[in-house]
N, C-alpha and C. Protein backbone atom coordinates (compact mmCIF):
# COMPACT_ATOMS: atom_id res chain seq x y z
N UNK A 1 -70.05 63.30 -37.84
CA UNK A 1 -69.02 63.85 -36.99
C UNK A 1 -69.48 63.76 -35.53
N UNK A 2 -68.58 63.24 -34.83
CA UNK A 2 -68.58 63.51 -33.38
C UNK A 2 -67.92 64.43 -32.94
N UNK A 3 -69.17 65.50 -31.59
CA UNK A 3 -68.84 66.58 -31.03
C UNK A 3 -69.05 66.33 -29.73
N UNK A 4 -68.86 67.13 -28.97
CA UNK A 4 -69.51 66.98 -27.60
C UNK A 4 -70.68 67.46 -27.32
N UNK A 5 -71.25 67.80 -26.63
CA UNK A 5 -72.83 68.67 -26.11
C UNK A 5 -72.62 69.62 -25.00
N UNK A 6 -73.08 70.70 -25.89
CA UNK A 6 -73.14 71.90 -25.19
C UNK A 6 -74.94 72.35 -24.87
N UNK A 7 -75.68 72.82 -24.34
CA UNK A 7 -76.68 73.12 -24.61
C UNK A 7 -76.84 73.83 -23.31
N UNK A 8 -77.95 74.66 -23.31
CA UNK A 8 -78.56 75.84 -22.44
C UNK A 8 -79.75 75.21 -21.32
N UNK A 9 -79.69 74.88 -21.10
CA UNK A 9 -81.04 74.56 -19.95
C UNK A 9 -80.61 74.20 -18.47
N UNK A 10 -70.95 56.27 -9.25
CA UNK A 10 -70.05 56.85 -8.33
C UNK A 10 -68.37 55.77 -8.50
N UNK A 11 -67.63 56.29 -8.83
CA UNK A 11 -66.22 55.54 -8.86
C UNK A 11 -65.76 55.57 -7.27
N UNK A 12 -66.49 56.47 -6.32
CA UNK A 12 -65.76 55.85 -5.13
C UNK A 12 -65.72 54.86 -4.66
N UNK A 13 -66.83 54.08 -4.77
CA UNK A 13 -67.23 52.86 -4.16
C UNK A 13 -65.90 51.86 -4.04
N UNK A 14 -65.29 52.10 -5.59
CA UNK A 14 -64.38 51.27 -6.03
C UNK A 14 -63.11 51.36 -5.40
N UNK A 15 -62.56 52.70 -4.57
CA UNK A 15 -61.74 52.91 -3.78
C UNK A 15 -61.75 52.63 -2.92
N UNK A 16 -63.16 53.18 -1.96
CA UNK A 16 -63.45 52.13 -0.42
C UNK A 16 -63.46 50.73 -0.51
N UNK A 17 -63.98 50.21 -1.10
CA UNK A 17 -63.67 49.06 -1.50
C UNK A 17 -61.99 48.39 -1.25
N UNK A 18 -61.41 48.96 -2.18
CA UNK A 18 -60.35 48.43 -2.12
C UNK A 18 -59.25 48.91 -0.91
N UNK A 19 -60.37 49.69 -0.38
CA UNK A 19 -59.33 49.93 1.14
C UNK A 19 -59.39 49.51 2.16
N UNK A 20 -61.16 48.93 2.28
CA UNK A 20 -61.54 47.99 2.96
C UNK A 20 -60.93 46.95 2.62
N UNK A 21 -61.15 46.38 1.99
CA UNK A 21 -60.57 44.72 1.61
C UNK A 21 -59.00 44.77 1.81
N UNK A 22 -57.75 45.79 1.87
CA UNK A 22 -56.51 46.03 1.96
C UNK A 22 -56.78 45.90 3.66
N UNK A 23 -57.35 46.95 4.15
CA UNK A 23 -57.22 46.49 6.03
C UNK A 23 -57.71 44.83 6.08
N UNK A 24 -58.50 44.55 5.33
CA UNK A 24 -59.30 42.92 5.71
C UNK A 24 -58.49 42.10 6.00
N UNK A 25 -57.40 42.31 4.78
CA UNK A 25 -56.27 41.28 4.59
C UNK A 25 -55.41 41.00 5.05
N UNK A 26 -55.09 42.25 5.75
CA UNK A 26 -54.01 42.69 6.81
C UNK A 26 -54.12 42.18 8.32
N UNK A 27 -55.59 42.06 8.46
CA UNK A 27 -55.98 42.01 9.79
C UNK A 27 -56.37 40.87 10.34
N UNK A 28 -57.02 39.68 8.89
CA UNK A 28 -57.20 38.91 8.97
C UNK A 28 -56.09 37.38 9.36
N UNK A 29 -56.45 37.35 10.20
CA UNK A 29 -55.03 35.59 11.03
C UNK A 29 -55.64 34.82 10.69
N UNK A 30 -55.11 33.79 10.26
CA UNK A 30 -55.51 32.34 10.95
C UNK A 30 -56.42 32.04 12.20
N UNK A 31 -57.02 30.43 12.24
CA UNK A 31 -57.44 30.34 13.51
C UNK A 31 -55.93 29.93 14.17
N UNK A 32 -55.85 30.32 15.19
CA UNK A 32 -54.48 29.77 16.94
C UNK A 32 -53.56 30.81 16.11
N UNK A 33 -53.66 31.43 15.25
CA UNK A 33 -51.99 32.40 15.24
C UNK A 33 -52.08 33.70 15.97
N UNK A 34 -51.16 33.94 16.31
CA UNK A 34 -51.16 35.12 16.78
C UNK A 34 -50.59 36.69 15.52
N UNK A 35 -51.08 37.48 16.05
CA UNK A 35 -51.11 38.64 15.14
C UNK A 35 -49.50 39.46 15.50
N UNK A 36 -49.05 39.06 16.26
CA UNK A 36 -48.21 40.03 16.82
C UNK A 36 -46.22 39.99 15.68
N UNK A 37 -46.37 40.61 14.51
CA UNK A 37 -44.90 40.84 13.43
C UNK A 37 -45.39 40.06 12.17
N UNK A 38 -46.89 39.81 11.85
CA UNK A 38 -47.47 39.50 10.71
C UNK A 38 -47.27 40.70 9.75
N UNK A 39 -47.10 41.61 9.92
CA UNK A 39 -47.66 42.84 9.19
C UNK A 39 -46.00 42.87 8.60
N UNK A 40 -45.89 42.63 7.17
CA UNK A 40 -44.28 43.22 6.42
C UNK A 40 -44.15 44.15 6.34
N UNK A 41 -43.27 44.55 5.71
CA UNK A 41 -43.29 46.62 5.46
C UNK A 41 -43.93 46.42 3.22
N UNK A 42 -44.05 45.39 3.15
CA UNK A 42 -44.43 45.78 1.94
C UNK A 42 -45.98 45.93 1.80
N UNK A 43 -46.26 44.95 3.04
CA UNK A 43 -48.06 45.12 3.20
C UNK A 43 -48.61 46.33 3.69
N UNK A 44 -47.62 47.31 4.50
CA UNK A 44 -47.62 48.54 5.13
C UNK A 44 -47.84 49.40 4.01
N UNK A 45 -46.46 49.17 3.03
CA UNK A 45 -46.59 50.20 2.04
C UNK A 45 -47.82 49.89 1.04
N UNK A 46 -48.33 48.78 0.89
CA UNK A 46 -49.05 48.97 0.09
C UNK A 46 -50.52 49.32 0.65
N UNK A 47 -50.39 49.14 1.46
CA UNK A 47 -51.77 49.82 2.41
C UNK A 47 -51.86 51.55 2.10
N UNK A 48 -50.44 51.69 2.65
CA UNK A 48 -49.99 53.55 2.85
C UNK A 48 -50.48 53.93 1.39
N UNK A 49 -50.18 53.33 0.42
CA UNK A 49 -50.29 53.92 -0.62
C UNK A 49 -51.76 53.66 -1.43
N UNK A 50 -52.68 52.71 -1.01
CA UNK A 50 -53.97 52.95 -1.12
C UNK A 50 -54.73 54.09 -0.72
N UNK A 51 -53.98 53.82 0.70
CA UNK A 51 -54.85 55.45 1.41
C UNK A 51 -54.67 56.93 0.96
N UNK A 52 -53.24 56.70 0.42
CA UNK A 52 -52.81 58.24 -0.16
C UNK A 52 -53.48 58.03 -1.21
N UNK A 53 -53.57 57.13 -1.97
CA UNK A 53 -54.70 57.37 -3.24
C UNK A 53 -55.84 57.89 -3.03
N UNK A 54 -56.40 57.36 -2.11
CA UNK A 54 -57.68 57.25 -2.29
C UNK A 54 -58.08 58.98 -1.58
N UNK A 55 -56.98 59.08 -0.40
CA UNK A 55 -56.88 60.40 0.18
C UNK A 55 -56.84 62.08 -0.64
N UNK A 56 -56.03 61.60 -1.54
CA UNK A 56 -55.80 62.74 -2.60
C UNK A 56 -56.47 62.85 -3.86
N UNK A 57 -57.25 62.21 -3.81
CA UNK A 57 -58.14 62.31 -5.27
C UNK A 57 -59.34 62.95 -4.64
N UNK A 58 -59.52 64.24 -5.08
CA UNK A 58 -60.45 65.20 -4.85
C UNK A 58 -62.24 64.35 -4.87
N UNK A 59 -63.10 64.79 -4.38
CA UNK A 59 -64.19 64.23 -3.96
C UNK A 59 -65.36 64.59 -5.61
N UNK A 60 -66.16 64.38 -5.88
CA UNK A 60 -66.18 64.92 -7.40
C UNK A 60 -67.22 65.60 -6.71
N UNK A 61 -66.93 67.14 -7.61
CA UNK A 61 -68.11 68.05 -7.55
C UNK A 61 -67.68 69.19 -6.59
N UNK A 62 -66.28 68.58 -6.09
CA UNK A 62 -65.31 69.86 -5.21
C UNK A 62 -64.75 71.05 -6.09
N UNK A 63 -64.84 71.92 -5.84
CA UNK A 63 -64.56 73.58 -6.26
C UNK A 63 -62.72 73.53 -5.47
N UNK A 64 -62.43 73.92 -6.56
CA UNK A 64 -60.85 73.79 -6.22
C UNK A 64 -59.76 75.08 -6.33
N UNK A 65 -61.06 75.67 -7.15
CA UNK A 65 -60.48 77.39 -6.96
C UNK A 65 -62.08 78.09 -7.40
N UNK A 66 -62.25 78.93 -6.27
CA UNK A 66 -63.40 80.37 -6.68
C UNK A 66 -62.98 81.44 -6.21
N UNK A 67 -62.91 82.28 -7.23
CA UNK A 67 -63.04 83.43 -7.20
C UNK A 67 -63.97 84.74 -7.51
N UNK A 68 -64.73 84.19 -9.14
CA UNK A 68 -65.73 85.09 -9.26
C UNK A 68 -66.99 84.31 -9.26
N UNK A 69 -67.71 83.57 -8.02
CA UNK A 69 -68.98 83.52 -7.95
C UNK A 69 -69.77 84.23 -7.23
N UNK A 70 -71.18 83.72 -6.80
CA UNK A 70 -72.09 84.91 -6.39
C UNK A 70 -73.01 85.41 -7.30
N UNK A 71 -73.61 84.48 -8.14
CA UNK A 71 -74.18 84.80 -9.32
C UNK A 71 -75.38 83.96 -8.91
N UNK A 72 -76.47 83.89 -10.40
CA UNK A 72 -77.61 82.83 -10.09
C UNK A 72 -77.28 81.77 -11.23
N UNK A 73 -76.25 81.68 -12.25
CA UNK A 73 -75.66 80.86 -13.56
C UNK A 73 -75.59 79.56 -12.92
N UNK A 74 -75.70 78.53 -13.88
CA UNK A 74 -75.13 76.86 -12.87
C UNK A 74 -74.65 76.48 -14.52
N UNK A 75 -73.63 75.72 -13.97
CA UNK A 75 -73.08 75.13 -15.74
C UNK A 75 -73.10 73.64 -15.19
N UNK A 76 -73.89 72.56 -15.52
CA UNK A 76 -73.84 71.35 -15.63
C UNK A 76 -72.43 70.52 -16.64
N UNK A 77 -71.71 69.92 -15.79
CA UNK A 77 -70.90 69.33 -16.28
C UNK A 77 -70.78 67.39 -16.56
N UNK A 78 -71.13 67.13 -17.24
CA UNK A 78 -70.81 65.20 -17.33
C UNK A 78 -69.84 64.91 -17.87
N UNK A 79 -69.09 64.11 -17.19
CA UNK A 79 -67.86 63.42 -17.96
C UNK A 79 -68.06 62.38 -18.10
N UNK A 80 -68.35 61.57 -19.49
CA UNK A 80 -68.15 60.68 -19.53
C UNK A 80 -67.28 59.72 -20.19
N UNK A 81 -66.16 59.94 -19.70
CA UNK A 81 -65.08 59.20 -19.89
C UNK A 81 -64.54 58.80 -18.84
N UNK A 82 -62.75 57.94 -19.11
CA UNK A 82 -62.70 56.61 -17.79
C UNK A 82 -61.60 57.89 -17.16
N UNK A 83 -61.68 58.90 -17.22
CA UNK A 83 -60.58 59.82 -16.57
C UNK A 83 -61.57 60.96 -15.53
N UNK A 84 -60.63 61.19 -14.96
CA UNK A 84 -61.20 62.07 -13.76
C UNK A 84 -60.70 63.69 -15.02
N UNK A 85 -61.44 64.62 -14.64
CA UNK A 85 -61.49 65.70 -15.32
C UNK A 85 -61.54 66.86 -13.89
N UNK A 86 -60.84 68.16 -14.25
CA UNK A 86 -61.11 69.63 -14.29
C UNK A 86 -61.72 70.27 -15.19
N UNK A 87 -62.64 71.29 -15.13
CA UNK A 87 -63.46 71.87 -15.64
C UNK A 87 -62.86 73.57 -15.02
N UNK A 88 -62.82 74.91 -16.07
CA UNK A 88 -61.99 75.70 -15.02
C UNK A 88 -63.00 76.57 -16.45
N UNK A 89 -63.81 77.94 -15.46
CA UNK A 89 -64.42 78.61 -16.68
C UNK A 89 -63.61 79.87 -16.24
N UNK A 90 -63.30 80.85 -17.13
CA UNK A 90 -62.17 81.90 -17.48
C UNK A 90 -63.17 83.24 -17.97
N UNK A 91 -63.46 84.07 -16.98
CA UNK A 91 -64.05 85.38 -17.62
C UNK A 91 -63.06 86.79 -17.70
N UNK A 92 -62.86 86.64 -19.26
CA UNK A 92 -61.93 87.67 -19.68
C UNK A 92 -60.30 86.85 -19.69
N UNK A 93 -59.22 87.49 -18.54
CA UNK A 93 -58.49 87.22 -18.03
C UNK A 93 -58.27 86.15 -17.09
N UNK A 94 -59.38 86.77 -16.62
CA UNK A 94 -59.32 86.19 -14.86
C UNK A 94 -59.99 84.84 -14.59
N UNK A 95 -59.77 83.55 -14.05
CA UNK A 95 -59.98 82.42 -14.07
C UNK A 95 -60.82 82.63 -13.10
N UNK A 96 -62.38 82.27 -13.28
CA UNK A 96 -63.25 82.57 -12.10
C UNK A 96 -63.20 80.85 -11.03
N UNK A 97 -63.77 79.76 -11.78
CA UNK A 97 -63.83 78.77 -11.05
C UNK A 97 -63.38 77.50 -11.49
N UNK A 98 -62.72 76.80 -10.63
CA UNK A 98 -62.35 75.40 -11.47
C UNK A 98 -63.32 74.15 -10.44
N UNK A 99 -63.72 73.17 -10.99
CA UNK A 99 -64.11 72.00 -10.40
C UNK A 99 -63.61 70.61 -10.94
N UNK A 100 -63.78 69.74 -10.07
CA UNK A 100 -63.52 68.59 -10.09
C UNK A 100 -64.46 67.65 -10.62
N UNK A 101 -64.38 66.94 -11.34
CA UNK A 101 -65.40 65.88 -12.04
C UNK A 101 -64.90 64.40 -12.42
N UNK A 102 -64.84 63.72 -11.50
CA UNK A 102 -64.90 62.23 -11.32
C UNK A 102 -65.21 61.74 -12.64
N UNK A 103 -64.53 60.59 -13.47
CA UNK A 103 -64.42 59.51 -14.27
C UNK A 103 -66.17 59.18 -14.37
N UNK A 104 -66.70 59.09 -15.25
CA UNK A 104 -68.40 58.48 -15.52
C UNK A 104 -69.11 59.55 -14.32
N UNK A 105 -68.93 61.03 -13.99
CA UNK A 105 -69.75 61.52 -13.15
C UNK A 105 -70.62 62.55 -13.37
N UNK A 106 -71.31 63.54 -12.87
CA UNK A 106 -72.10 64.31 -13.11
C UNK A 106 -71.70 65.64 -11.58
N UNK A 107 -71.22 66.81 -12.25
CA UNK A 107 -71.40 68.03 -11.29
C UNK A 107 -71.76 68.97 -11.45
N UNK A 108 -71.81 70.07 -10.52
CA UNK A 108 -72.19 71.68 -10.95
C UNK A 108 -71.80 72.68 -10.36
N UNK A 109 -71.38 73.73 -11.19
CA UNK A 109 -71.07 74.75 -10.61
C UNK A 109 -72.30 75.88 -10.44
N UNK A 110 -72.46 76.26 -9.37
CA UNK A 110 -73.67 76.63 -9.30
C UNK A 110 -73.08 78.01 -8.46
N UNK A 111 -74.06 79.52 -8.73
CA UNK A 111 -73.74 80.54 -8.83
C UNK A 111 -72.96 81.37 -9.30
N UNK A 112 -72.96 80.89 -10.38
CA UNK A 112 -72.12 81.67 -11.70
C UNK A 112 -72.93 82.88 -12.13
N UNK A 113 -71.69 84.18 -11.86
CA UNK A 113 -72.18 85.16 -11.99
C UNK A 113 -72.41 85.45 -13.59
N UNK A 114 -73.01 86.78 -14.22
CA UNK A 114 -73.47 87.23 -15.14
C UNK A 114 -72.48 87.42 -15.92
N UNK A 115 -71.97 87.04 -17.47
CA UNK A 115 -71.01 87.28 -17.81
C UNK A 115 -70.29 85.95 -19.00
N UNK A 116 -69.44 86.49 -19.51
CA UNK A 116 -69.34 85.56 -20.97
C UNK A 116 -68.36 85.06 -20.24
N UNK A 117 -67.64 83.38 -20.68
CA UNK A 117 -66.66 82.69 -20.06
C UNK A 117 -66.53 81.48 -21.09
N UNK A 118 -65.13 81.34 -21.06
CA UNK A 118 -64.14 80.82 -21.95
C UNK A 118 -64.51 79.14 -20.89
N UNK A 119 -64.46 77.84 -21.72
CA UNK A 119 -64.51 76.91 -20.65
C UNK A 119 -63.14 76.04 -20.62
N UNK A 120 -62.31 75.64 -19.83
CA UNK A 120 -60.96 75.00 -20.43
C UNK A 120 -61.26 73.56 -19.50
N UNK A 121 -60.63 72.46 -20.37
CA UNK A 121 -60.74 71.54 -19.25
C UNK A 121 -59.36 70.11 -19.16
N UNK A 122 -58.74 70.14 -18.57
CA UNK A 122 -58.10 68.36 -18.37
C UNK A 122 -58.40 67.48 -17.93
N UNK A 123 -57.88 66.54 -18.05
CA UNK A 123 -58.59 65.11 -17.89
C UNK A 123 -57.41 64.26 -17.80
N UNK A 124 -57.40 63.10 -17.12
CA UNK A 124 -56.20 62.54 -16.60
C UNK A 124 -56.38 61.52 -15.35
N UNK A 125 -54.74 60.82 -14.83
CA UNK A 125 -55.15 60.16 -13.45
C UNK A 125 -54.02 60.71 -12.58
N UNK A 126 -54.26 60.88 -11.76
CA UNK A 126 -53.59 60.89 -9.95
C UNK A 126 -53.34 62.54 -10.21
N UNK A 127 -54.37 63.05 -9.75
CA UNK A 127 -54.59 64.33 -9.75
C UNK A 127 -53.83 64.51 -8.79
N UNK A 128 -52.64 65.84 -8.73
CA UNK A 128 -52.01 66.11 -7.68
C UNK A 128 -52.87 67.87 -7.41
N UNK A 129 -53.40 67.32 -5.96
CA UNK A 129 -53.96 68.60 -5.57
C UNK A 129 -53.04 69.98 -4.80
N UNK A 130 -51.42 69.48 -4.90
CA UNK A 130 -50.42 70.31 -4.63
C UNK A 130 -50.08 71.17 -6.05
N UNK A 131 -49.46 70.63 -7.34
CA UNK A 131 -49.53 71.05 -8.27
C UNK A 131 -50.65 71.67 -9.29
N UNK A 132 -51.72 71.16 -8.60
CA UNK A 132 -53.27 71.34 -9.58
C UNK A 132 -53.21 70.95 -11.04
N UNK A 133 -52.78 69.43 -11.04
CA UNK A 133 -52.70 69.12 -12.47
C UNK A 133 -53.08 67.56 -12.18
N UNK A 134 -53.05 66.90 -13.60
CA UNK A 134 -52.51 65.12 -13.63
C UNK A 134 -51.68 65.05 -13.37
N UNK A 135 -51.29 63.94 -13.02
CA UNK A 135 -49.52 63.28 -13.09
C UNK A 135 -49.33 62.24 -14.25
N UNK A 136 -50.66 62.20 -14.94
CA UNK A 136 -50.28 61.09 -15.59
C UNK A 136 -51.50 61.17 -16.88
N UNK A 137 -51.29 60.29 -18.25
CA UNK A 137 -52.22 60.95 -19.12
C UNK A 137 -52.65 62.05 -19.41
N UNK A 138 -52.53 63.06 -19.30
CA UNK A 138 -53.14 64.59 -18.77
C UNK A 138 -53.09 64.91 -20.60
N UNK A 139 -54.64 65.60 -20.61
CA UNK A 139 -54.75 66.08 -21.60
C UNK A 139 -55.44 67.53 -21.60
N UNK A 140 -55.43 68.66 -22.37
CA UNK A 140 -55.43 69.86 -22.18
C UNK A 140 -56.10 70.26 -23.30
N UNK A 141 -57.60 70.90 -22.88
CA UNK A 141 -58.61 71.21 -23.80
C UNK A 141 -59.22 72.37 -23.80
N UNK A 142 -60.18 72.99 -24.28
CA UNK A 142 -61.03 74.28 -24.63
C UNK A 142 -61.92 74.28 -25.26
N UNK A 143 -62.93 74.16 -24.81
CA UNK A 143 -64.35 74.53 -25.84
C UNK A 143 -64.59 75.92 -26.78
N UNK A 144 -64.36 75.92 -28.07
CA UNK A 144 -64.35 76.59 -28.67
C UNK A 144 -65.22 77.87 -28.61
N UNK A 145 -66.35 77.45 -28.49
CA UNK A 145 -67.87 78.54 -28.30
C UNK A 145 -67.45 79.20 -26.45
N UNK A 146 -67.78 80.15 -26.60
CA UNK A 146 -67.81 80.71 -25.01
C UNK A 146 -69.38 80.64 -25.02
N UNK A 147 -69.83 80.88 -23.38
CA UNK A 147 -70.53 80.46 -22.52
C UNK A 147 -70.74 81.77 -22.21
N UNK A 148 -72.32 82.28 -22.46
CA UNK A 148 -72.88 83.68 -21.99
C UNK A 148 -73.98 83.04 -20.85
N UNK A 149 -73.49 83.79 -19.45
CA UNK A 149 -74.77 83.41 -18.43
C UNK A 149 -74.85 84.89 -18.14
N UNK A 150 -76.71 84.88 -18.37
CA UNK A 150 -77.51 86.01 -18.46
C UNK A 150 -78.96 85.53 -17.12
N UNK A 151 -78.96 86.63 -16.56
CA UNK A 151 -79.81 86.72 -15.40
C UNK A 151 -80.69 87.97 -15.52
N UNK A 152 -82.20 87.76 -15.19
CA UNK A 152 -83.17 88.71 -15.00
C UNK A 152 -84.09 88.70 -14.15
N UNK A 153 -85.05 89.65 -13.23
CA UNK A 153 -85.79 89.05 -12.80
C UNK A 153 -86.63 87.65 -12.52
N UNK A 154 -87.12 86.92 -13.86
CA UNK A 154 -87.68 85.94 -14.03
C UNK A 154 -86.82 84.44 -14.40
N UNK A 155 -85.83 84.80 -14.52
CA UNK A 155 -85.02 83.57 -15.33
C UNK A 155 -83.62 83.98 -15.11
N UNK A 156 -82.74 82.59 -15.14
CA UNK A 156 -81.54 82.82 -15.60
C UNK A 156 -80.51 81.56 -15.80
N UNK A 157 -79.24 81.51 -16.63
CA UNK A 157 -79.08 80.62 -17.85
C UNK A 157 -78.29 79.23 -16.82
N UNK A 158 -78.71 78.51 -17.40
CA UNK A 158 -78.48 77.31 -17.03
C UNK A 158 -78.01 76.49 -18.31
N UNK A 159 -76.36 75.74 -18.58
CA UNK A 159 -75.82 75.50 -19.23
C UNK A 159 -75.20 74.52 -18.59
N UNK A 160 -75.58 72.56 -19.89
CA UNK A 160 -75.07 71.73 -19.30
C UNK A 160 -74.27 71.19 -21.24
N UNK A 161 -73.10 71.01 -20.29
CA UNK A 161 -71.48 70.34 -21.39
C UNK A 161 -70.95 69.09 -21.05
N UNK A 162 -70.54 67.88 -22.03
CA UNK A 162 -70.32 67.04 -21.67
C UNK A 162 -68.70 67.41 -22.18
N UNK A 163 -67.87 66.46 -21.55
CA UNK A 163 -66.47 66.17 -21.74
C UNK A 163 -65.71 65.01 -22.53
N UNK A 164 -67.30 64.40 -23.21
CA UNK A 164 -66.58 63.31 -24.05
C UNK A 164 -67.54 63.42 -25.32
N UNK A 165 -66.63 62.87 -26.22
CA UNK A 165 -67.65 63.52 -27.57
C UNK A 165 -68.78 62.37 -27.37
N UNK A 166 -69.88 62.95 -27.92
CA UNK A 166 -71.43 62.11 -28.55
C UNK A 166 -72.08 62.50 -29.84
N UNK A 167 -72.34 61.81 -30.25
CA UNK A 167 -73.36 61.65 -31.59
C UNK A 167 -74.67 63.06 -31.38
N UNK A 168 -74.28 63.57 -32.45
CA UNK A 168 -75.06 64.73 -32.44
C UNK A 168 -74.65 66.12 -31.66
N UNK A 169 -73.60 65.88 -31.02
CA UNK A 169 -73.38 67.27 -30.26
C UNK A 169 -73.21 68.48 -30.83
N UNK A 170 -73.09 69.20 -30.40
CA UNK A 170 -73.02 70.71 -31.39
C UNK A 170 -71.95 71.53 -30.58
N UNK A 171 -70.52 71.21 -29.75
CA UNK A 171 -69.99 72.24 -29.90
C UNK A 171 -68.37 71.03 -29.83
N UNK A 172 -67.88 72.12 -30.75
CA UNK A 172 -66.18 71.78 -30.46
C UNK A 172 -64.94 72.00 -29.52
N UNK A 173 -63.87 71.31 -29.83
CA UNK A 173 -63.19 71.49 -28.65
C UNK A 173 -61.83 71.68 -29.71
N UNK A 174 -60.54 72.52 -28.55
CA UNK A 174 -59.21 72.50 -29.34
C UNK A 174 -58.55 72.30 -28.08
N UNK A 175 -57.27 71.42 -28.70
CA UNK A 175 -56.31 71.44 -27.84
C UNK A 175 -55.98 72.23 -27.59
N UNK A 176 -55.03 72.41 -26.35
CA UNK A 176 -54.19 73.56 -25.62
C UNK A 176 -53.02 73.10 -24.44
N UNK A 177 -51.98 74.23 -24.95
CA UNK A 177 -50.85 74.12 -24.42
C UNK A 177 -50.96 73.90 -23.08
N UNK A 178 -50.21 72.68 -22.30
CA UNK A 178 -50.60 72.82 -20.74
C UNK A 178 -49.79 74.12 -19.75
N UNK A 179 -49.06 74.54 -20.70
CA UNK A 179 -48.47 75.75 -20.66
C UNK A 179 -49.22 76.84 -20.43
N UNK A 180 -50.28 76.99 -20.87
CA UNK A 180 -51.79 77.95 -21.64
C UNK A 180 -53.10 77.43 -20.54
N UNK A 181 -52.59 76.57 -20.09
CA UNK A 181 -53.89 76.17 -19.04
C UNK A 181 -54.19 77.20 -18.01
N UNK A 182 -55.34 77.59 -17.37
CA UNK A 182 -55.52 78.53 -16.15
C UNK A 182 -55.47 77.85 -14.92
C-alpha cells in the first residue's frame, strides 16, 4: 500500500524564463526595420497574460493566512507532485495557518505554537489569491492522524509530511468537501 509520510523530526525558473523569452520576442527586429506598430494586440495579450501568471502564483513557502503562531513547532512540508499545493493546519475550530507549496517543492511553517492540529490540504493550478482556492484541477484533502506539537525547555516537535503518496509511508489521507475546506 501506498501512503504518504508523516514523521516527527525550483519551478520558477520555468516562469522567468518564459517571460523573458516573451519580452525577447517582442523586442527583437530585424536588421534596417524599424520597431515603431510591430507590437499586435495579440502579442500584447499574450505577454499581459504571462505576467499575470506568473504575477499571481504565490511565491512557495508564502504564509497566506496566520493567525495562531508564536510558538517554537515547524511542520516540514514536500510536495511532490506536478501541482502547486496549500497546506492549512486547523487547531480545534480555528484555522491557525495556511501556506503555499510550489509543484516538486519543499517549505515550512515555522513557529507553530503548542497544541494538537488537524492538517487539510489542496492541490491544483492557477491559484487565485482573491478567492484562496484553484481554478482548476483542485483537489481537497485531510490527513487523517492529527499533529501534536509539544515544547519544553530542552526540545520541541518538529514534524515533516509529504503531499504525495510514497512507498512505505505511514499516514493516510481522506477526501473532503471543498465546501468543508478552512
Amino acid at each position: 500500500m501506498v501512503k504518504r509520510l508523516l514523521e516527527a523530526t525550483p519551478l520558477r525558473a520555468g516562469v522567468v524564463a518564459a517571460v523573458a523569452l516573451t519580452g525577447t520576442l517582442l523586442t527583437t527586429t530585424p536588421a534596417g526595420a524599424t520597431t515603431a506598430g510591430l507590437r499586435t494586440a495579440s502579442a500584447v495579450r499574450a505577454t499581459s497574460a504571462v505576467q499575470a501568471a506568473a504575477a499571481s502564483r504565490p511565491a512557495n513557502g508564502r504564509i497566506i493566512y496566520d493567525r495562531l503562531s508564536g510558538g517554537r513547532g515547524t511542520l516540514k512540508i514536500k510536495n511532490g507532485t506536478s501541482k502547486d499545493g496549500v497546506v492549512t493546519i486547523v487547531k480545534g475550530r480555528t484555522k491557525a495557518v495556511s501556506i503555499y507549496v510550489r509543484a516538486r517543492s519543499t517549505a515550512r511553517i515555522r513557529d507553530v505554537r503548542d497544541g494538537t492540529y488537524r492538517i487539510y490540504f489542496t492541490t491544483g493550478y492557477r491559484f487565485s489569491t482573491s478567492k484562496g482556492r484553484f481554478t482548476r484541477a483542485a483537489s481537497y484533502q485531510k490527513f487523517n492522524d492529527r499533529l501534536r506539537f509539544r515544547t519544553t525547555s530542552t526540545q520541541y516537535t518538529i514534524w515533516t509530511l509529504t503531499l504525495n503518496p510514497i512507498r512505505g509511508g505511514n499516514a493516510r489521507t481522506s477526501p473532503v468537501n471543498p465546501k468543508d475546506f478552512p
